[in-house]
C-alpha atoms as a PDB file:
ATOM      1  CA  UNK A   1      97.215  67.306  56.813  1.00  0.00           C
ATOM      2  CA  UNK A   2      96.205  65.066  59.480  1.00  0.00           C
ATOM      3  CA  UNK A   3      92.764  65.295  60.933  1.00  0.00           C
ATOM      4  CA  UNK A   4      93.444  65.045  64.284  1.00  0.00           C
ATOM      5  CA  UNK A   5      95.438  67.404  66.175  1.00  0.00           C
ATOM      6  CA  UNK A   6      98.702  66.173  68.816  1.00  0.00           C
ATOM      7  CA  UNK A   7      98.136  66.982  72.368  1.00  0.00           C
ATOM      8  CA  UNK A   8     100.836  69.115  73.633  1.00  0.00           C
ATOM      9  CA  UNK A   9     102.250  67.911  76.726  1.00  0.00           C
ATOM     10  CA  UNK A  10     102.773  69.953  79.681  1.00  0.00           C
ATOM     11  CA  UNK A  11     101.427  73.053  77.762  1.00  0.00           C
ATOM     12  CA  UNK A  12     100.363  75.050  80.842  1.00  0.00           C
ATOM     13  CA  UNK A  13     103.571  74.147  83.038  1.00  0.00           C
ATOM     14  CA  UNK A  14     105.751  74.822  80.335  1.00  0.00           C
ATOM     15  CA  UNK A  15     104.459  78.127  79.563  1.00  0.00           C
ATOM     16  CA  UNK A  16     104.788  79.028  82.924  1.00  0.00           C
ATOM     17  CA  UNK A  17     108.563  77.626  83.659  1.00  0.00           C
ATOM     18  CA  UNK A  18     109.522  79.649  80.414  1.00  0.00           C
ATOM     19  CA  UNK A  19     107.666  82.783  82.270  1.00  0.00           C
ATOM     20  CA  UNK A  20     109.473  82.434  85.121  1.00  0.00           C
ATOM     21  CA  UNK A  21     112.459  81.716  83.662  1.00  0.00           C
ATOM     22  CA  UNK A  22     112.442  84.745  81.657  1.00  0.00           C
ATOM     23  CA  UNK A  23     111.233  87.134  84.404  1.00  0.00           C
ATOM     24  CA  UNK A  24     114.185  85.524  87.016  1.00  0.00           C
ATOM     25  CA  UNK A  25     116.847  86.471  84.001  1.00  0.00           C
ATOM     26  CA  UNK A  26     115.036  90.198  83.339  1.00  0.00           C
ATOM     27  CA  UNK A  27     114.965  90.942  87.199  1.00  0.00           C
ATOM     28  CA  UNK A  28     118.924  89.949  87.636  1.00  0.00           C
ATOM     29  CA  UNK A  29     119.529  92.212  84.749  1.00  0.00           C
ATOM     30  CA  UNK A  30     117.326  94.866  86.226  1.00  0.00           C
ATOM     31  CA  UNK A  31     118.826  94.190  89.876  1.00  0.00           C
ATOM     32  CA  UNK A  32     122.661  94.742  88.527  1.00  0.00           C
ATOM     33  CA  UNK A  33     122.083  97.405  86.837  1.00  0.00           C
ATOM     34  CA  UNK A  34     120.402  99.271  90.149  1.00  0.00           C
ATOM     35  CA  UNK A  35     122.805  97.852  92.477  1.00  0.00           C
ATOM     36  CA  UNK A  36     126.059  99.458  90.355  1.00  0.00           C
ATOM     37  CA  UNK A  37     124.302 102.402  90.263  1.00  0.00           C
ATOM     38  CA  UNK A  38     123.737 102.438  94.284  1.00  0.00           C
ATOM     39  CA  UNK A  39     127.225 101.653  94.189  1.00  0.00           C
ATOM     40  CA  UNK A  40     128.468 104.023  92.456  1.00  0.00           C
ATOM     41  CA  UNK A  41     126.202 107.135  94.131  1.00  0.00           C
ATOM     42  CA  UNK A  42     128.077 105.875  97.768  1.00  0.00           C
ATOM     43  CA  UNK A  43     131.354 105.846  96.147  1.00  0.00           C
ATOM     44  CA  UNK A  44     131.124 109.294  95.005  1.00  0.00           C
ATOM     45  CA  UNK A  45     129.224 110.515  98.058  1.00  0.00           C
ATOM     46  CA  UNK A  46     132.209 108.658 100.117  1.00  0.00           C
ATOM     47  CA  UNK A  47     134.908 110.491  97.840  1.00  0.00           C
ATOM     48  CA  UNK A  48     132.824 114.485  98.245  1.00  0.00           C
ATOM     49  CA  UNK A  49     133.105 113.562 101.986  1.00  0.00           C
ATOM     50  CA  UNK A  50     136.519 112.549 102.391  1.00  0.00           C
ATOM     51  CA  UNK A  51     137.669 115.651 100.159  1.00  0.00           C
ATOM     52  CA  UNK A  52     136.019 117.652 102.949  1.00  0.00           C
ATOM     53  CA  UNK A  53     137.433 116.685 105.655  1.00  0.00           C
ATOM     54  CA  UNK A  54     141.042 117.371 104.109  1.00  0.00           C
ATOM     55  CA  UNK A  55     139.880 120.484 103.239  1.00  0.00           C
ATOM     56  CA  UNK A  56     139.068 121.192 106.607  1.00  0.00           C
ATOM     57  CA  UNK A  57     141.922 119.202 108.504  1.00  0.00           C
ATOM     58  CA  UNK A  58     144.106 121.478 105.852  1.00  0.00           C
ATOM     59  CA  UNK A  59     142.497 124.787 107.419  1.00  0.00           C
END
């Protein structure tokens, strides 16, 4: 073993970079899976409200 430790270079700004990193990759994941959702919700709610109005055109 060597006595004397290596100083780790850009320890602090690394970290953080990886952090960020991370957290931009978990919040696009996050984001797509809410925005198909919303997607999805309209689509149907689109789909209820166009089988109403042939109901009622059909009348």
């Amino acid at each position: 073993m060597w006595p004397f430790r290596r100083k780790q270079e850009g320890g602090k700004i690394k970290k953080s970079m990886e952090r960020l990193v991370v957290g931009l990759i978990i919040g696009g994941a996050i984001g797509s899976i809410v925005g198909k959702k919303l997607v999805e919700l309209h689509e149907e709610k689109h789909r209820k409200e166009k089988r109403k109005e042939g109901e009622d055109e059909a009348k």
